[in-house]
N, C-alpha and C. Protein backbone atom coordinates (compact mmCIF):
# COMPACT_ATOMS: atom_id res chain seq x y z
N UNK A 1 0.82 -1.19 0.00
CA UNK A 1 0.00 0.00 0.00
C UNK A 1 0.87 1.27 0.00
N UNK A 2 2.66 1.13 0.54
CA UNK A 2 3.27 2.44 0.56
C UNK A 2 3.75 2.59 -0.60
N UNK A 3 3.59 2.15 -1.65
CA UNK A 3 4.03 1.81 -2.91
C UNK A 3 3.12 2.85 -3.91
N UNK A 4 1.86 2.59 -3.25
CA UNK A 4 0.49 3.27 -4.10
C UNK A 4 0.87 4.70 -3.84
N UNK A 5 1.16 5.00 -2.36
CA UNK A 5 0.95 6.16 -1.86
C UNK A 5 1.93 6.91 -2.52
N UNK A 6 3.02 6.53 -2.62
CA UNK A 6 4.22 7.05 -3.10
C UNK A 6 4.10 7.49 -5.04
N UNK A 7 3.14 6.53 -5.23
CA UNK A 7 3.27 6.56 -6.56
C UNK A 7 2.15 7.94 -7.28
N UNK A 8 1.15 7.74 -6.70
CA UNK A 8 0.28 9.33 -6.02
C UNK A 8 0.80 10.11 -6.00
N UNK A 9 1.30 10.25 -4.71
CA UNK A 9 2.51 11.12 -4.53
C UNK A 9 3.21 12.07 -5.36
N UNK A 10 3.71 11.00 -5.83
CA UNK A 10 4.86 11.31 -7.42
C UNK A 10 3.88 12.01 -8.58
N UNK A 11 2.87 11.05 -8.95
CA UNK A 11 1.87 11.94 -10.06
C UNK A 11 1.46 12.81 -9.95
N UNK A 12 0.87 13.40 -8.73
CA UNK A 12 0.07 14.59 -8.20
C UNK A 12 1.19 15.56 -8.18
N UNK A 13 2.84 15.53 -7.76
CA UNK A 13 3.59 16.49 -7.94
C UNK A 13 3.89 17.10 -9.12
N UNK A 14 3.91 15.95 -10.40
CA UNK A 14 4.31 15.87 -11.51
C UNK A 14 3.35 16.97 -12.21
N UNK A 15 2.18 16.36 -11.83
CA UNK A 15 1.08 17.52 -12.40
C UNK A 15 0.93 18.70 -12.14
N UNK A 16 1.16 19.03 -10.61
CA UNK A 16 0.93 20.60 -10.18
C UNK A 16 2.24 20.98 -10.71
N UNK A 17 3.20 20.21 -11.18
CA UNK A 17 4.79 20.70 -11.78
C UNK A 17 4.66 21.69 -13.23
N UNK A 18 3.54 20.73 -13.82
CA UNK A 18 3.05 20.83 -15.27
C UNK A 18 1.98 22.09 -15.58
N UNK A 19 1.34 21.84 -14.01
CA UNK A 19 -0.07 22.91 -14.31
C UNK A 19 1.14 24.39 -13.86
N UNK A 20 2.01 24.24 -12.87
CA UNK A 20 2.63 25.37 -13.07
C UNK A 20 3.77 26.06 -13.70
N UNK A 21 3.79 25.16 -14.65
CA UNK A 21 4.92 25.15 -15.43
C UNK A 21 4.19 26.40 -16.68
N UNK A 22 2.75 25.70 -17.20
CA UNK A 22 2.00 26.06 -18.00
C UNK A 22 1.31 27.13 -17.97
N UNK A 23 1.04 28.06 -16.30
CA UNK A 23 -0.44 28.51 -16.03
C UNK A 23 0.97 30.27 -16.38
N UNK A 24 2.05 30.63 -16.28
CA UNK A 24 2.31 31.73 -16.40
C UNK A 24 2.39 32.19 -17.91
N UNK A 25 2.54 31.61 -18.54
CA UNK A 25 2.42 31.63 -19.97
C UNK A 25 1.17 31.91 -20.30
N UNK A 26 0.33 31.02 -20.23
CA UNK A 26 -0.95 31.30 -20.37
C UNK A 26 -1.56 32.77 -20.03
N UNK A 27 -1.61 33.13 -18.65
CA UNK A 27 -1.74 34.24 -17.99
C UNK A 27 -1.12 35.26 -19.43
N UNK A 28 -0.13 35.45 -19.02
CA UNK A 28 0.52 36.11 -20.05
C UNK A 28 -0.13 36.87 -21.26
N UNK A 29 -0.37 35.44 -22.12
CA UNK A 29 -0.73 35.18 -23.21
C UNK A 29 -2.14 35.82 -23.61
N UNK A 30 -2.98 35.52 -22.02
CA UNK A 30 -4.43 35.78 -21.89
C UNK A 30 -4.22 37.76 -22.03
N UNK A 31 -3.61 37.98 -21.44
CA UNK A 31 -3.30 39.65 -20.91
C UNK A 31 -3.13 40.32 -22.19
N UNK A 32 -2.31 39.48 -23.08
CA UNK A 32 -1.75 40.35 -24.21
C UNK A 32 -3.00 39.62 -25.57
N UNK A 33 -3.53 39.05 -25.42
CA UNK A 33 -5.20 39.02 -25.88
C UNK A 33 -6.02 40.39 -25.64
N UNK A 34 -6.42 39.68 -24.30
CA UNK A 34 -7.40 41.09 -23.71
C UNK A 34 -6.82 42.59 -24.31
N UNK A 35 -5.44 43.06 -24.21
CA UNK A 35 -4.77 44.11 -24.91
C UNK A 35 -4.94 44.57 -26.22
N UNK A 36 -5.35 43.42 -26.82
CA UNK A 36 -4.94 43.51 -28.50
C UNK A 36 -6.59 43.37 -28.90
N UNK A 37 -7.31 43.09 -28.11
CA UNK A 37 -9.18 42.85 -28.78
C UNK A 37 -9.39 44.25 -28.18
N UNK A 38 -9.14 44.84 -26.95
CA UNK A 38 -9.77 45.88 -26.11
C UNK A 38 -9.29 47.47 -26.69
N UNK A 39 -8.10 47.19 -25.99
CA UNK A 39 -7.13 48.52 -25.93
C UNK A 39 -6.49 48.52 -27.44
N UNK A 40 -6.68 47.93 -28.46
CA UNK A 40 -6.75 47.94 -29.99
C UNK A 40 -5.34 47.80 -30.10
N UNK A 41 -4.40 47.32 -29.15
CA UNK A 41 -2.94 47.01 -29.82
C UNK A 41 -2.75 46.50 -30.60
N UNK A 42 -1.97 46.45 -31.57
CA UNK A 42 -1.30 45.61 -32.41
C UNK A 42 -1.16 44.07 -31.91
N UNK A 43 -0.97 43.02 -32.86
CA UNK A 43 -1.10 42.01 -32.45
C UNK A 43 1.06 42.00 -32.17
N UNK A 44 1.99 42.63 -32.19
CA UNK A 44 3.48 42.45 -31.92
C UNK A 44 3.06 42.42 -30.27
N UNK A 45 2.03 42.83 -29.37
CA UNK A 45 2.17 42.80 -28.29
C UNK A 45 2.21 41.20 -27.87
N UNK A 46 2.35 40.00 -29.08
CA UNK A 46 2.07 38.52 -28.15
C UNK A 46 3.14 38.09 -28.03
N UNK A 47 4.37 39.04 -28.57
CA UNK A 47 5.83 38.62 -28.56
C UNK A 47 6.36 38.75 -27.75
N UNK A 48 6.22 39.99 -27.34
CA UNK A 48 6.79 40.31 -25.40
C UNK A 48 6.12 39.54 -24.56
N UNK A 49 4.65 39.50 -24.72
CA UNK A 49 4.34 38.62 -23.73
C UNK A 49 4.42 37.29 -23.58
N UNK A 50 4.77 36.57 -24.72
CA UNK A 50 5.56 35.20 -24.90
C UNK A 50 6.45 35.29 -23.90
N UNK A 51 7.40 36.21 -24.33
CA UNK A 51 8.76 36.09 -23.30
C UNK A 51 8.70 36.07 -22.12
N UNK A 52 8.06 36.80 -21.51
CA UNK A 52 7.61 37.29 -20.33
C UNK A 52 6.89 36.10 -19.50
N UNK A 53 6.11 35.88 -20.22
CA UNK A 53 5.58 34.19 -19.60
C UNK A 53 6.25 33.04 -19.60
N UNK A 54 7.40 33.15 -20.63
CA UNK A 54 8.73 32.06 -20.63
C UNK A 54 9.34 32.29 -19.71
N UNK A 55 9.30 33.43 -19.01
CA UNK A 55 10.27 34.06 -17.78
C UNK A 55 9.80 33.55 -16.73
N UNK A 56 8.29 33.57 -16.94
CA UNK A 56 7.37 33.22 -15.50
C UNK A 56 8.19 32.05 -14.89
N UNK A 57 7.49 30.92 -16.16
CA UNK A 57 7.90 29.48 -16.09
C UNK A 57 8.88 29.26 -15.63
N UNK A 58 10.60 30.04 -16.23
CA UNK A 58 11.49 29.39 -15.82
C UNK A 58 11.74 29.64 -14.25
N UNK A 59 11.21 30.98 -14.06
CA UNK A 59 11.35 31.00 -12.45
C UNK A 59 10.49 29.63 -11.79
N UNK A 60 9.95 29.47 -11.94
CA UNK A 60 8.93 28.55 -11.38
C UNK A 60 9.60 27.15 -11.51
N UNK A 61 10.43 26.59 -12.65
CA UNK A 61 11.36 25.71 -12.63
C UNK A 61 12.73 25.69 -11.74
N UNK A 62 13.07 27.15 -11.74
CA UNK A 62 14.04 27.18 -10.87
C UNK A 62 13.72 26.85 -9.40
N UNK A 63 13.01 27.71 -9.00
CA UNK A 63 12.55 27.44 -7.53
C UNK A 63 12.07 25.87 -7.30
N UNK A 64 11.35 25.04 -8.35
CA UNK A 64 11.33 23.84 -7.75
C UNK A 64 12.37 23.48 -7.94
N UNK A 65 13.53 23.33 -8.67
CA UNK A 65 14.72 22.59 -8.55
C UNK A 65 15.14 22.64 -6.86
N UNK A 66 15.42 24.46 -6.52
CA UNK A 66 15.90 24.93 -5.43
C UNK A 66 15.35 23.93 -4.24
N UNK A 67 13.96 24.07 -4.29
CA UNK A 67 13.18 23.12 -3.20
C UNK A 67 13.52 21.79 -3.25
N UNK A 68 14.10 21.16 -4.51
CA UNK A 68 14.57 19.37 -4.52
C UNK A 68 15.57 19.78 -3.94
N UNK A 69 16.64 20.55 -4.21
CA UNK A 69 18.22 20.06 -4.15
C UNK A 69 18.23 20.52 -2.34
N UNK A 70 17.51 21.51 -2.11
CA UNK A 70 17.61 21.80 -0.38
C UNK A 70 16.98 20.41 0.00
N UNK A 71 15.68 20.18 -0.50
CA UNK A 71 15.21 18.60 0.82
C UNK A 71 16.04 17.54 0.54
N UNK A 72 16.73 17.16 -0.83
CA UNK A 72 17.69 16.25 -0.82
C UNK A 72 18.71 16.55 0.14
N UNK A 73 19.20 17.44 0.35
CA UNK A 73 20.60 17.99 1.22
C UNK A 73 20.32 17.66 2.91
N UNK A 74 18.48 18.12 2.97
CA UNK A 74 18.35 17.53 4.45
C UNK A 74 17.89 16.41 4.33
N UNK A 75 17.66 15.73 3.76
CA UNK A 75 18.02 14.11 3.61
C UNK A 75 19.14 13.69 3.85
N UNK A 76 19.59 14.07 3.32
CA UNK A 76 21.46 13.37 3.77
C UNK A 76 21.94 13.89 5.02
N UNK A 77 21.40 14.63 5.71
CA UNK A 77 21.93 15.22 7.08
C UNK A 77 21.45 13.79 7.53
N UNK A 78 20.07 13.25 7.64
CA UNK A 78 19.47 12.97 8.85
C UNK A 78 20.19 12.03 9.25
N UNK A 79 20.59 11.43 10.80
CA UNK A 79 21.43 10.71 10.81
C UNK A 79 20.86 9.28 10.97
N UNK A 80 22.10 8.68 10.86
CA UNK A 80 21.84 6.88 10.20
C UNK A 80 21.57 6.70 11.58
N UNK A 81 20.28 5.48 11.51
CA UNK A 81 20.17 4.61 12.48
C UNK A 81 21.16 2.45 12.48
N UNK A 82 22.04 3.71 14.07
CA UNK A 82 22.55 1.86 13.91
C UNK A 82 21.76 0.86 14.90
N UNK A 83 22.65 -0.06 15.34
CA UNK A 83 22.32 -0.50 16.21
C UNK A 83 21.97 -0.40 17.72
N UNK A 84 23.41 0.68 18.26
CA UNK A 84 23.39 1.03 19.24
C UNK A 84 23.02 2.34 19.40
N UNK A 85 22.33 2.69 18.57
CA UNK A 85 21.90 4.34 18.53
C UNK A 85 20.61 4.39 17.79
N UNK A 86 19.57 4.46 18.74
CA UNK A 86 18.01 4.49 18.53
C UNK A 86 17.26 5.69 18.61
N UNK A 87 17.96 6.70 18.08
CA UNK A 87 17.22 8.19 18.23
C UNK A 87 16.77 8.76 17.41
């Protein structure tokens, strides 16, 4: 059953990885829409905002890396259980 949980686990991260990998771009994308039907811009405004939402994302990749490589690091702190040391 810790097998299932783990495997959950793993998919459900994978996805909110994906949905936020995806949702600043979008945003973005949506903004420089609304701009270009409303406020009558030119349609060159979907180019900056491409970028800009590529920017989102990669922050958003970075920081989860940041968050693996720190809980991996306190993973390896925690200390080994031996025999004569049950704490």
């Amino acid at each position: 059953m810790k097998n299932w949980a783990d495997i959950m686990k793993n998919i459900t991260m994978l996805t909110q990885f994906g949905f936020s990998l995806i949702t600043p771009l979008l945003v973005c994308l949506g903004i420089c829409w609304w701009l270009s039907s409303r406020a009558g811009v030119g349609g060159w405004i979907y180019i900056p905002g491409f970028f800009l939402g590529l920017g989102g994302s990669g922050m958003v990749a970075y920081k989860f890396s940041l968050s693996i490589t720190a809980s991996q690091k306190k993973e390896k702190k925690k200390p080994k259980i031996s025999f004569n040391r049950h704490s």
